[in-house]
Protein backbone atom coordinates (compact mmCIF):
# COMPACT_ATOMS: atom_id res chain seq x y z
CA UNK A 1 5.78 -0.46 -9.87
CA UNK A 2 3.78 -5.31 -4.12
CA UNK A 3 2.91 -8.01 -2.04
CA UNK A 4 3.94 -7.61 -5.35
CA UNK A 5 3.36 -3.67 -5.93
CA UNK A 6 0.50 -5.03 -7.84
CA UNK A 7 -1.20 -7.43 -5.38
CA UNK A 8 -5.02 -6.48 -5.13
CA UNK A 9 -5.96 -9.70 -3.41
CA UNK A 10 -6.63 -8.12 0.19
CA UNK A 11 -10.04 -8.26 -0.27
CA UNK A 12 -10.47 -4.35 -0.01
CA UNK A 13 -11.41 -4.02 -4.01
CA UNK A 14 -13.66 -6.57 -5.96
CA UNK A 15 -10.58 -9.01 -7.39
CA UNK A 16 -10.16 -12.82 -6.69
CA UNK A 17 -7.39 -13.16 -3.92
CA UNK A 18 -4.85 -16.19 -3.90
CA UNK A 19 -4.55 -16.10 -0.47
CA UNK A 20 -8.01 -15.96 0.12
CA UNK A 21 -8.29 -19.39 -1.12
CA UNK A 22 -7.70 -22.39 1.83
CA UNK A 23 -5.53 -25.56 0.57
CA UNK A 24 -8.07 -28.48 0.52
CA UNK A 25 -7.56 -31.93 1.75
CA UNK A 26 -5.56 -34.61 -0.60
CA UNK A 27 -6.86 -38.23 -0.21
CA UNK A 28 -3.77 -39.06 1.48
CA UNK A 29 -4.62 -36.54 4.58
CA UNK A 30 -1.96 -33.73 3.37
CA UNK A 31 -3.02 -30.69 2.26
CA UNK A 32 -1.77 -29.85 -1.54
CA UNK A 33 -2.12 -26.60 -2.47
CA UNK A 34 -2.83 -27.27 -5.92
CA UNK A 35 -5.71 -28.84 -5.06
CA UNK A 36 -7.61 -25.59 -4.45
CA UNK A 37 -7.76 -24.56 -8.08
CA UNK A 38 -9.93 -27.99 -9.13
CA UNK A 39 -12.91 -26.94 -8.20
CA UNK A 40 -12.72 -23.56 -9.45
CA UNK A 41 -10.65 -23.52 -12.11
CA UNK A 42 -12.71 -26.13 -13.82
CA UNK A 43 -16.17 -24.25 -13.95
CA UNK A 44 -14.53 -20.66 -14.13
CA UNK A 45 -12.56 -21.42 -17.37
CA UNK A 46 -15.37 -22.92 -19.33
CA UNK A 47 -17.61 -19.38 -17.82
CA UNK A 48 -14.72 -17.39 -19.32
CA UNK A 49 -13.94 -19.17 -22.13
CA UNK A 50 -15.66 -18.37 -25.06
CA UNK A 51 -15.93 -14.59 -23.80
CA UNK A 52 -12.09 -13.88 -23.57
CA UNK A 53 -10.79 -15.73 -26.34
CA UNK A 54 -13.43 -14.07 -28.87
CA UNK A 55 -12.39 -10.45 -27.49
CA UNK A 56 -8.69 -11.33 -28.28
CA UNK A 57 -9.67 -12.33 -32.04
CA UNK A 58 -8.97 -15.89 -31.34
CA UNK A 59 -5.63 -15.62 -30.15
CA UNK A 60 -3.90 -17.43 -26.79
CA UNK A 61 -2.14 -15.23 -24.55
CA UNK A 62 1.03 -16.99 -22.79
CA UNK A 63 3.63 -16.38 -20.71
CA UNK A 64 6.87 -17.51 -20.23
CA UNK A 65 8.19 -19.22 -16.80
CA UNK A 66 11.06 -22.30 -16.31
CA UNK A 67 11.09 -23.10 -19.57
CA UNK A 68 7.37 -23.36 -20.46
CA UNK A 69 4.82 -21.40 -21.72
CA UNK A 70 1.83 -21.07 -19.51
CA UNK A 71 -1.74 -20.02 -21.12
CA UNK A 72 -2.89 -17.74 -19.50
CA UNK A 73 -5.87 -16.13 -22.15
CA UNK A 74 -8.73 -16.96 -19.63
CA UNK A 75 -7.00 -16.41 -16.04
CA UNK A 76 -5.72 -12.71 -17.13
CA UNK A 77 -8.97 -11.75 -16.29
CA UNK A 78 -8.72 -12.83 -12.98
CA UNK A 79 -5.25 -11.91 -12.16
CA UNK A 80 -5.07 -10.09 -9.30
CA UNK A 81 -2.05 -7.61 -10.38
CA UNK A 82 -4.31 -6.76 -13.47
CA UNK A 83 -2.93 -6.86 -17.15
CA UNK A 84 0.79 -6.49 -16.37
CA UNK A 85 0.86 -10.59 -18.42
CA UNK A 86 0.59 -8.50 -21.11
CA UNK A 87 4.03 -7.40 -20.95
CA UNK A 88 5.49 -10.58 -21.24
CA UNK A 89 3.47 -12.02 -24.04
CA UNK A 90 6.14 -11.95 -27.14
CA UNK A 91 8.21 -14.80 -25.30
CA UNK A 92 10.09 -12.54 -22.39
CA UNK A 93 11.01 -14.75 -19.97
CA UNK A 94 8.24 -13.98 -16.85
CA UNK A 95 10.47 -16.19 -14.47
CA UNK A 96 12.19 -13.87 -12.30
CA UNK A 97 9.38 -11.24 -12.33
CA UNK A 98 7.21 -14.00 -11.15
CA UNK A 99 9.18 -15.25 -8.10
CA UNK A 100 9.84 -11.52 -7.44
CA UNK A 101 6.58 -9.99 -7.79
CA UNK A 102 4.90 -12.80 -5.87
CA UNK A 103 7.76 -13.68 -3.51
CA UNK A 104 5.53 -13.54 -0.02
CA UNK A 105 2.46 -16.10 -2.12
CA UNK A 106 5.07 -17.70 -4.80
CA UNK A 107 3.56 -21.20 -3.02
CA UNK A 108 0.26 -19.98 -3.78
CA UNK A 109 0.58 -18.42 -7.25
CA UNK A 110 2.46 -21.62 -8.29
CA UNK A 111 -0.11 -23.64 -6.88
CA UNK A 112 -2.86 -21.54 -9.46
CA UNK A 113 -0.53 -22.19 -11.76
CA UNK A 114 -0.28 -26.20 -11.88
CA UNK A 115 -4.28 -25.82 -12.91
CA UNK A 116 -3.04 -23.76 -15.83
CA UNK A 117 -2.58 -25.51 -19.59
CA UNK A 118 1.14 -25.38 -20.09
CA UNK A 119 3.62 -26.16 -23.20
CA UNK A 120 7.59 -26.42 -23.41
CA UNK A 121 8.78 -23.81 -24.83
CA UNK A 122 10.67 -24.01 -27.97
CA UNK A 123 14.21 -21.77 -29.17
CA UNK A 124 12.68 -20.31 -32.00
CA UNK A 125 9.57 -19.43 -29.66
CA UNK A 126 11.45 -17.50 -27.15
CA UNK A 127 13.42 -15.34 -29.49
CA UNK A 128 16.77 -14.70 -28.53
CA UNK A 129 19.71 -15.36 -30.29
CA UNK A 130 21.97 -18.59 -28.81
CA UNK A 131 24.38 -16.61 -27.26
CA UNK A 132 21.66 -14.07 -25.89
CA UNK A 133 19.70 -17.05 -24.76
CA UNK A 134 22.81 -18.35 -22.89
CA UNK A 135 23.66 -15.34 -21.15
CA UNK A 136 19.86 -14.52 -19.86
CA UNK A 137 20.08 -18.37 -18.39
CA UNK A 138 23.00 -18.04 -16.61
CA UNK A 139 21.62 -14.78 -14.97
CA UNK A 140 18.77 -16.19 -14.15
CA UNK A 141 20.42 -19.15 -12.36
CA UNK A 142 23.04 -17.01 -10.50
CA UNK A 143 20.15 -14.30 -9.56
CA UNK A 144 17.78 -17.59 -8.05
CA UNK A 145 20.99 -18.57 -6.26
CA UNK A 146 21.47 -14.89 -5.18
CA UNK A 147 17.85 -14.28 -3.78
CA UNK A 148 18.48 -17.69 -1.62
CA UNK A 149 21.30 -16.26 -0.30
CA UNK A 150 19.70 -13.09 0.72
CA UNK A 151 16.86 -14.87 2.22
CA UNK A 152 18.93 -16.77 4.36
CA UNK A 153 20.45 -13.72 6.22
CA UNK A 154 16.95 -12.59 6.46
CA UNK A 155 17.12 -9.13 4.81
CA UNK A 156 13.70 -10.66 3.10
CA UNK A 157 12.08 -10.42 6.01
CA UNK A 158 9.26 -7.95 6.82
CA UNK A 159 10.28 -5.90 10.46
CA UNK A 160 6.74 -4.91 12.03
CA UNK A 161 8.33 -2.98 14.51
CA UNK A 162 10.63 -0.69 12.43
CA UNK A 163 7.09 -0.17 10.40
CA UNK A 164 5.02 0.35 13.65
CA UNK A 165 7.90 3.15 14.21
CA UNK A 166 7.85 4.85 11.13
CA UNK A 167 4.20 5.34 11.14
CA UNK A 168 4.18 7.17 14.67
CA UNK A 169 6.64 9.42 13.11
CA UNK A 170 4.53 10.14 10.04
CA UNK A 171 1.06 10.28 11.84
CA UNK A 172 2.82 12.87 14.80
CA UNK A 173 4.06 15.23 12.12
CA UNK A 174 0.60 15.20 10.52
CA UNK A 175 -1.25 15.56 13.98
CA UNK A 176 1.37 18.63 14.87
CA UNK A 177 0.32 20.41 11.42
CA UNK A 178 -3.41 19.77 11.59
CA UNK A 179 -3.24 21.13 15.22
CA UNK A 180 -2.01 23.83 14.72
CA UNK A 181 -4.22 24.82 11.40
CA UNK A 182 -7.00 24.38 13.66
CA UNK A 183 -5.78 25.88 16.72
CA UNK A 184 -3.38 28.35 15.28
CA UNK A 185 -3.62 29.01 11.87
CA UNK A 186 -6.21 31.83 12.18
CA UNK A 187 -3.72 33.72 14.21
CA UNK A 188 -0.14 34.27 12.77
CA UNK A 189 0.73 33.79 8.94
CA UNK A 190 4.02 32.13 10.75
CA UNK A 191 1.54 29.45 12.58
CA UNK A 192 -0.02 28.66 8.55
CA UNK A 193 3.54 28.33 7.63
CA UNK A 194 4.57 26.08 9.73
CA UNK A 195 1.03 23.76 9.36
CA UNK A 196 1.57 23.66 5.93
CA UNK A 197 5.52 22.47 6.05
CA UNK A 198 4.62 19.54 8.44
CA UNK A 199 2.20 18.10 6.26
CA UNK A 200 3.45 18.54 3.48
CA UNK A 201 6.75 16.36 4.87
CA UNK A 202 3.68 14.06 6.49
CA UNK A 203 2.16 14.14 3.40
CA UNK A 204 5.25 12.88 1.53
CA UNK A 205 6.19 10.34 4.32
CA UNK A 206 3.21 8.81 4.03
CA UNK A 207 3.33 8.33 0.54
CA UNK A 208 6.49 6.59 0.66
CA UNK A 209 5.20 4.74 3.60
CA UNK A 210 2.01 3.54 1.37
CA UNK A 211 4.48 2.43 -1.62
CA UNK A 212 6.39 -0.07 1.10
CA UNK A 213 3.10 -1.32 1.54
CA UNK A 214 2.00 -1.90 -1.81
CA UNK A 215 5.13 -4.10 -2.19
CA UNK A 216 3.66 -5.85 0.58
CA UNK A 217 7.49 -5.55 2.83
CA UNK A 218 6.21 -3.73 6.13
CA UNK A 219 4.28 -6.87 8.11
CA UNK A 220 4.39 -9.46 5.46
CA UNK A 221 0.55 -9.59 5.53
CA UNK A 222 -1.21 -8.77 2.63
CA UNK A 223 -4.15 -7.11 4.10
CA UNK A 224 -2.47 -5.15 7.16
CA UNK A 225 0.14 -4.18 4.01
CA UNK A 226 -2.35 -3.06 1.58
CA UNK A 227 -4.89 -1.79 4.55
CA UNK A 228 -2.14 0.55 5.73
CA UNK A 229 -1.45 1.81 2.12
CA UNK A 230 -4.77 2.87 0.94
CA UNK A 231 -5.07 4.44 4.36
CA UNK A 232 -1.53 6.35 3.66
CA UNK A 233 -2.18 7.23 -0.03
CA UNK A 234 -6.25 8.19 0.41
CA UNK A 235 -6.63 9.65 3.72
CA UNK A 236 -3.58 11.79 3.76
CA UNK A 237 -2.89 12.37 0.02
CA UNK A 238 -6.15 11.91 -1.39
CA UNK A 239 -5.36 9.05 -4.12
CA UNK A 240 -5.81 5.60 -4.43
CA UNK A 241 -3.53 3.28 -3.74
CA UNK A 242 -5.17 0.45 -6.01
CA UNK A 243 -5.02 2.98 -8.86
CA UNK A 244 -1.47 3.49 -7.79
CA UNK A 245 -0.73 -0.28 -7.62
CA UNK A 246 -2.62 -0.97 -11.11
CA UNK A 247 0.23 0.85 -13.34
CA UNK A 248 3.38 0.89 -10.84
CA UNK A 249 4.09 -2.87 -11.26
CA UNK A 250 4.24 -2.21 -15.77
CA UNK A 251 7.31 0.22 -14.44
CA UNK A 252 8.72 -2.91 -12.10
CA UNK A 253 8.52 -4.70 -14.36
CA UNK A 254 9.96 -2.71 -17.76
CA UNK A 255 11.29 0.49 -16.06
CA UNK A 256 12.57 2.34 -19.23
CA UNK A 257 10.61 0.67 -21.73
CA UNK A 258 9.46 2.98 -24.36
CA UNK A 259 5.59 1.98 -24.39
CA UNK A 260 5.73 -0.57 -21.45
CA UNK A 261 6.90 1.67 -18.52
CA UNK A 262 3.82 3.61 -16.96
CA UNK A 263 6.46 5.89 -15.64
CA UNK A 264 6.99 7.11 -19.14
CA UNK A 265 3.45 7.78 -20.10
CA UNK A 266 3.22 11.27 -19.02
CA UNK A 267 2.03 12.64 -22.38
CA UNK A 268 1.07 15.53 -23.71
CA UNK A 269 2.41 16.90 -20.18
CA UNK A 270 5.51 16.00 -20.40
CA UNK A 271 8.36 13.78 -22.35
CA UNK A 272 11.50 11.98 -20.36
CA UNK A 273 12.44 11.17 -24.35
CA UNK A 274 11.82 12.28 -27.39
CA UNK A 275 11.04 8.39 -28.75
CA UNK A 276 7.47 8.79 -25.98
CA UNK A 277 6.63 11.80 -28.65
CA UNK A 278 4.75 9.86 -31.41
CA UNK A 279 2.27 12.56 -32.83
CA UNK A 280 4.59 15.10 -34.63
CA UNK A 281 1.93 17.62 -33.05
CA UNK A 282 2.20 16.92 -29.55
CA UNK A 283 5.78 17.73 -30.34
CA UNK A 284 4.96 21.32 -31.54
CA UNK A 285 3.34 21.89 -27.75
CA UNK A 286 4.66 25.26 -25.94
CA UNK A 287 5.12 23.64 -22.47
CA UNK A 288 6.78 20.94 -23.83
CA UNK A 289 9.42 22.88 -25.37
CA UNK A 290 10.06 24.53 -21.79
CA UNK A 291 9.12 21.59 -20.06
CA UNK A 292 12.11 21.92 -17.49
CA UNK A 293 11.01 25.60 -16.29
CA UNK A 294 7.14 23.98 -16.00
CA UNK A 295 8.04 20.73 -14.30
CA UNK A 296 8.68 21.94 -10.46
CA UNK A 297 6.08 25.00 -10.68
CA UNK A 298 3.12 23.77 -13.02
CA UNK A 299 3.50 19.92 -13.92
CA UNK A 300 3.31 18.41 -10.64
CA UNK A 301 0.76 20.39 -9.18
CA UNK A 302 -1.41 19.54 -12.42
CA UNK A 303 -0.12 15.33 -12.29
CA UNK A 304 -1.17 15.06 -8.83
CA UNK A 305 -4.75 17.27 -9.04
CA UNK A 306 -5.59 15.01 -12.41
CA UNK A 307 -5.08 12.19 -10.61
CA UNK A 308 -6.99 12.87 -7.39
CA UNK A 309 -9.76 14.85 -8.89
CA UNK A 310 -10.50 12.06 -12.16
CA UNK A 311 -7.95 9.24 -13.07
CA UNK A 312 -8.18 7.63 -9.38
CA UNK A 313 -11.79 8.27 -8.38
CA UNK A 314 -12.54 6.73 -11.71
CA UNK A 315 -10.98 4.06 -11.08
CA UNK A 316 -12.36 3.27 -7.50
CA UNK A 317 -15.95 3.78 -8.70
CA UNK A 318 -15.20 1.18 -11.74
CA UNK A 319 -13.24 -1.22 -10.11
CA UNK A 320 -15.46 -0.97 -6.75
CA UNK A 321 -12.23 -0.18 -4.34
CA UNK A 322 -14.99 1.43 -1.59
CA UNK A 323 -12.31 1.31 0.88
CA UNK A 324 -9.85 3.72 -1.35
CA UNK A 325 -12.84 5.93 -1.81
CA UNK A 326 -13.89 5.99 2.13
CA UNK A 327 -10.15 7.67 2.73
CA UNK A 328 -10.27 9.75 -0.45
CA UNK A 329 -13.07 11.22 0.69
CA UNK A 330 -12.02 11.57 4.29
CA UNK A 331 -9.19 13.35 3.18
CA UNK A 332 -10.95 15.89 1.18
CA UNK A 333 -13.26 16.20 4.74
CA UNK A 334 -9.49 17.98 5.86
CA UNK A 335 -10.39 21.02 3.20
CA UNK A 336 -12.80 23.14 5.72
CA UNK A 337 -10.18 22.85 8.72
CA UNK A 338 -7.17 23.44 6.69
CA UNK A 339 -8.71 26.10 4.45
CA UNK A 340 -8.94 25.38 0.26
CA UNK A 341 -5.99 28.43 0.32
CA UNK A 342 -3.51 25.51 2.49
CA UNK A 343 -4.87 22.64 0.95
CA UNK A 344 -4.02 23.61 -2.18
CA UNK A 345 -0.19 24.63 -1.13
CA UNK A 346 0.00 21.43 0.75
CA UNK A 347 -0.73 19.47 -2.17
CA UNK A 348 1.39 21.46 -4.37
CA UNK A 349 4.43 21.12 -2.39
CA UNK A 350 3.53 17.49 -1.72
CA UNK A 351 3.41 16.73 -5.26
CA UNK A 352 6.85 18.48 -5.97
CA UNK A 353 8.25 16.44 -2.96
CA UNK A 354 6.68 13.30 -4.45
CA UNK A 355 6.99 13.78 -7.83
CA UNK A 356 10.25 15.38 -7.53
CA UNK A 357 12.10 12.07 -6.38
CA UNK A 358 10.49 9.89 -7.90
CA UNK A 359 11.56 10.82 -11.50
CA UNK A 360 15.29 10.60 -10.21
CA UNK A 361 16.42 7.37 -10.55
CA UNK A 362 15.38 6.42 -14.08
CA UNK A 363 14.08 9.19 -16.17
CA UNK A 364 17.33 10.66 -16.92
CA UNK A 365 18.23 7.42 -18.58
CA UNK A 366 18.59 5.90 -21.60
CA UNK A 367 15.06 4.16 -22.67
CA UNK A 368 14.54 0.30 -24.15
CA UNK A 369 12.99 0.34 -27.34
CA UNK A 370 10.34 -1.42 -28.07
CA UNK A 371 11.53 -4.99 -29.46
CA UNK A 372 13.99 -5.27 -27.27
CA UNK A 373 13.89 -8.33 -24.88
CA UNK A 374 16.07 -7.92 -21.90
CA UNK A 375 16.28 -9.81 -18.50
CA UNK A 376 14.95 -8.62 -15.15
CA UNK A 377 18.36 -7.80 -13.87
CA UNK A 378 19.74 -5.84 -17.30
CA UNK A 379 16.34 -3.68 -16.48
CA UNK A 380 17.32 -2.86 -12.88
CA UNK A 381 21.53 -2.27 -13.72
CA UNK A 382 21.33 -0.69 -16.92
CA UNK A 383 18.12 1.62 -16.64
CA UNK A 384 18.40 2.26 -12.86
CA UNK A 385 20.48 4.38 -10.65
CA UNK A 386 21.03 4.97 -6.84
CA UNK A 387 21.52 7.99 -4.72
CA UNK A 388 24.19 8.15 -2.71
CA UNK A 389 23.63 7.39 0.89
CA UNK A 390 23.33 9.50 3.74
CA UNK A 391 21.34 9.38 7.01
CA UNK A 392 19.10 12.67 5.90
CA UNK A 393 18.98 11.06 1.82
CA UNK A 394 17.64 8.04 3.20
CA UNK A 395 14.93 9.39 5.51
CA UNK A 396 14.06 12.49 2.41
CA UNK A 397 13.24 9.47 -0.24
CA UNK A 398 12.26 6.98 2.04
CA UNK A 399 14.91 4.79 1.30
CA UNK A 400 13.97 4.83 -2.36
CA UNK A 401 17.51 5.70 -3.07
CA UNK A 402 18.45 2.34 -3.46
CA UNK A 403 16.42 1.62 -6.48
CA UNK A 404 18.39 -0.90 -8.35
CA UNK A 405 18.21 -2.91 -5.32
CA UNK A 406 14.45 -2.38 -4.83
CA UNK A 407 14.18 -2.99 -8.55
CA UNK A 408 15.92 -6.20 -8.17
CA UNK A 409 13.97 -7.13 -4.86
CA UNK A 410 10.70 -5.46 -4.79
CA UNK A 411 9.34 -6.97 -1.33
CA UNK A 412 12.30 -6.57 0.17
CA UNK A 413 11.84 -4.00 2.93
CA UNK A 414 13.45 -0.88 1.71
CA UNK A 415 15.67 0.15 4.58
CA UNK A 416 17.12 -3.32 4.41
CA UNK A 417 18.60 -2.95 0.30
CA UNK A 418 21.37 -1.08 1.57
CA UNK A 419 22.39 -4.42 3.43
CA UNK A 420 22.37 -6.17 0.17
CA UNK A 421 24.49 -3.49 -1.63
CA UNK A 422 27.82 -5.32 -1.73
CA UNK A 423 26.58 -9.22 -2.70
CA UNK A 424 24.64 -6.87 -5.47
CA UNK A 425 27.68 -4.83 -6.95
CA UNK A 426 29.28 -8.07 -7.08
CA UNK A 427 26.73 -9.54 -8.68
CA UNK A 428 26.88 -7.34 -11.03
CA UNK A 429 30.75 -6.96 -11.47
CA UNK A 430 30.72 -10.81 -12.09
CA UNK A 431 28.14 -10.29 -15.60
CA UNK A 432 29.74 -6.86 -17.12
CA UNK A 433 26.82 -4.65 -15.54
CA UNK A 434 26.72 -1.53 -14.53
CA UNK A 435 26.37 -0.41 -10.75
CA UNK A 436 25.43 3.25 -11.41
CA UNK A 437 26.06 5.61 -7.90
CA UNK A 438 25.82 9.20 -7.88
CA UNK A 439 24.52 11.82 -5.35
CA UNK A 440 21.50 13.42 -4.76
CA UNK A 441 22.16 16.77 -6.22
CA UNK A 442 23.86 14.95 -9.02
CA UNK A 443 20.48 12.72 -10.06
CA UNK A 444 18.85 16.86 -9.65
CA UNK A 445 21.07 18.24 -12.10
CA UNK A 446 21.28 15.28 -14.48
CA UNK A 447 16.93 14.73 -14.36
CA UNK A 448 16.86 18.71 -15.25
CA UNK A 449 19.41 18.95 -17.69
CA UNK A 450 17.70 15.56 -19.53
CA UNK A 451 14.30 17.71 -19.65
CA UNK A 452 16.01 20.49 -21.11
CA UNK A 453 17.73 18.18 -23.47
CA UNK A 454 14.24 16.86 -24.91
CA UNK A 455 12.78 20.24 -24.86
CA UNK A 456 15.81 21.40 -26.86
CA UNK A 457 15.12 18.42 -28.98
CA UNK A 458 11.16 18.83 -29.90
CA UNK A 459 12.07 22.64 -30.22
CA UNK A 460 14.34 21.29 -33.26
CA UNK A 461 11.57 18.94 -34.78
C-alpha cells in the first residue's frame, strides 16, 4: 500500500510535488539538486513552524534513515505520501522503505532531504537489542546489494508497451459489455448476463491496472502513472485512487501490523484477528460471529458502496483531488445506460472479485503486535505469501500473486517479480526466512477457515 503507492505529487490533487521542483544552478555551472530546497525550505519552515510543533504538544517527529535521524515535524505536512512518517517515528529504521517507496525520485527525495535538520542516531535511540541491531544491518546491506543487482538486469524497469497492451485489453472488454447493455440488454436476460460478466472482469482489470499505477511501475512517469490510475479506479469503479493511495502505502509499509496496517482496519465489519477487536462490545456483534458466511455475500458489497458513496468522495472534496471526482462522477453517468438493477450487480461482483483477492496473501497470517520493530524484509517473508503460478492465476490477480516480491519491490512492474523469484528465495534461504508458496485454492481455503477461526473466537469471548 507508488511512484511509491503513495506518491500524490502528479499535480492532479492540491500536494507539493518533488518532481515538480527544477534543480537550480550551483555557482560552479552544475546543477545540484539540493539546491532547490534553499529557497523554499527556508521561508516554508519558519511559516510552519510554530503551527506544527504546537499541535504535536511540543514534540519533534523523526525518522530514521543511514544511521541518522532526520526531523521531519514541519515537512510531514508537506509530504506528498501523507502521514505514513508516522509509522516510523519510535526509531524503525525508514531506510529501505525510503529507497523503496521513492525508488523512481530517490535523487529527488534525498535532495529534500539534505535541507532537512538531521542527528546521528544513537544505540539506545534506535531500540533494538545488539544482536537484533546486527542482524537488521546486515539485511539491510545484503537487500541494497540485492536491489542493485536487480536493477542491473533491468527487471526495475517500467515496459510502456506491455502497459499500452494491457489497457486495450481492459478498455475492449469494458466497451464489449457497455455495448451490448445499450444495444442489447433490453432484449434477452442472456444479453444482461453477459454485459454484466464483462465488466465486472473489466471492472476488476482495471482496478488492478490502477494499483500498478499507483506504484508508479507502468511508464515510469509519475503523472501518465497516476493519470492512468485515477482514470482506472474513478471512471470504471467509481473510487478514488488518491483515497486509495492515502492508506495502501501504511499496509506497504507494516502489512500485518496490528494498528499500523490499513488492511487490518476493517472494524466493526469485520476482524482478520481477534487482537483488531479492542471494544469487548464490538466483539459481541452478530455478523462478526458469522463473519465467514457474510464476507463473499454482504461485506464486500457494503466495503466497496461505503467507500464510493462517503469515505472517497470525502476525501476528494477535502483534499481538492477534482480530477478523482471528474471520473467518479463520470462513472456514476454509466447508471442510466446500464440500469441501477446492473450497476448494482456489477459492483457487487466487482467488489467480491476485488476484495476477494486481495485479502489472500496476508490476512490469513499471523499479525505483528504493536511494539514490535521488524525490518522491511521480515515484513514481506514472514507476513506475506504467494500464489502459485499459472498463466490464468497470473492474469485473475493481476500478477498480485507474487506479493512478497511486490512487497519487497513495490515499483517494480508486477509481471516482472516472477523474474526475481529465485535471487529472492535465495535471499531469503541465506537469513533463515521464510519463502511461503501455496496455491490459489489453498490461500481460499486457508483466508476462510482464518475468518471462521476469529468468528469462533469472539463467539467464545
Amino acid at each position: 500500500m507508488s511512484p511509491s503507492p503513495k506518491d500524490l505529487d502528479d499535480g492532479l490533487c492540491t500536494v507539493p510535488s518533488l518532481e515538480s521542483l527544477e534543480p537550480m544552478e550551483a555557482p560552479d555551472g552544475n546543477f545540484d539538486e539540493s539546491l532547490i530546497l534553499r529557497k523554499r525550505m527556508t521561508s516554508e519552515t519558519s511559516a510552519y513552524e510554530s503551527e506544527s510543533v504546537e499541535k504535536r504538544g511540543g514534540k519533534k517527529l523523526e525518522i530514521l534513515y543511514e544511521g541518522y535521524f532526520y526531523d521531519v515535524t514541519e515537512f510531514i505536512k508537506r509530504h506528498p505520501g501523507g502521514n505514513i512518517i508516522e509509522l516510523y517515528q519510535n526509531g524503525e529504521d525508514a531506510t529501505i522503505a525510503i529507497q523503496q517507496f521513492h525508488y523512481r525520485s530517490l535523487k529527488m527525495v534525498l535532495a529534500r532531504m539534505k535541507g532537512l535538520p538531521k542527528r546521528p542516531a544513537t544505540t539506545e535511540e534506535i531500540g533494538l537489542p545488539p544482536e537484533t541491531k546486527a542482524r537488521h544491518d546486515e539485511l539491510t546491506k545484503d537487500f541494497q546489494a540485492l536491489t542493485a543487482e536487480i536493477e542491473s538486469e533491468g527487471l526495475m524497469d517500467a515496459n510502456p508497451r506491455r502497459f499500452l497492451i494491457r489497457i486495450l485489453h481492459s478498455l475492449v472488454m469494458f466497451s464489449c459489455g457497455l455495448a451490448i447493455s445499450y444495444w442489447l440488454g433490453g432484449s434477452s436476460i442472456i444479453w444482461r448476463a453477459l454485459s454484466v460478466f464483462l465488466m465486472t472482469l473489466a471492472g476488476g482489470q482495471y482496478l488492478w491496472l490502477g494499483h500498478e499505477g499507483g506504484h508508479n511501475s507502468f511508464t515510469g512517469n509519475p503523472k501518465i502513472d497516476r493519470g492512468v490510475q485515477i482514470f482506472s479506479f474513478g471512471f470504471v469503479f467509481g473510487l478514488s485512487a488518491s483515497s486509495w493511495n492515502s492508506t495502501h502505502s501504511e499496509h506497504h509499509a507494516m502489512p500485518q501490523h496490528e494498528t499500523k496496517d490499513s488492511d487490518l482496519k476493517t472494524m466493526p465489519l469485520i476482524a482478520f484477528s481477534k487482537r483488531v477487536v479492542r471494544d469487548p462490545k464490538q466483539a459481541s456483534k452478530f455478523w462478526l460471529h458469522y463473519q465467514h458466511l457474510f464476507f463473499i455475500f454482504c461485506d464486500t458489497l457494503i466495503v466497496t458502496l461505503t467507500w464510493k458513496l462517503n469515505h472517497h468522495l470525502k476525501f476528494v472534496i477535502k483534499n481538492k483531488c477534482w480530477f478523482d471526482l471528474f471520473c467518479m462522477m463520470c462513472h456514476y453517468s454509466l447508471v442510466p445506460i446500464l440500469g441501477f438493477v446492473d450497476w448494482m450487480l456489477i459492483t457487487w461482483l466487482g467488489s467480491i472479485y476485488v476484495l476477494g483477492n486481495l485479502i489472500l496473501s496476508h490476512t490469513h497470517l499471523p499479525v505483528v503486535e504493536e511494539g514490535q520493530k521488524l525490518h522491511w524484509v521480515e515484513y514481506a517473508f514472514h507476513h506475506t505469501t504467494n500464489i502459485r503460478s499459472s498463466w490464468w492465476v497470473d492474469w485473475w490477480t493481476g500478477h498480485l500473486n507474487y506479493q512478497i516480491e511486490h512487497h519487497l519491490f513495490p515499483t517494480m512492474p508486477e509481471y516482472k517479480n516472477k523474474l526475481c523469484r529465485d535471487k529472492v528465495k535465495a535471499f531469503a534461504k541465506k537469513h533463515g526466512l521464510p519463502y511461503k508458496l501455496c496455491s490459489y485454492w489453498e490461500a481460499v481455503k486457508s483466508t476462510y477457515f482464518n475468518l471462521e477461526h476469529v468468528a469462533n473466537e469472539l463467539r467464545n469471548l
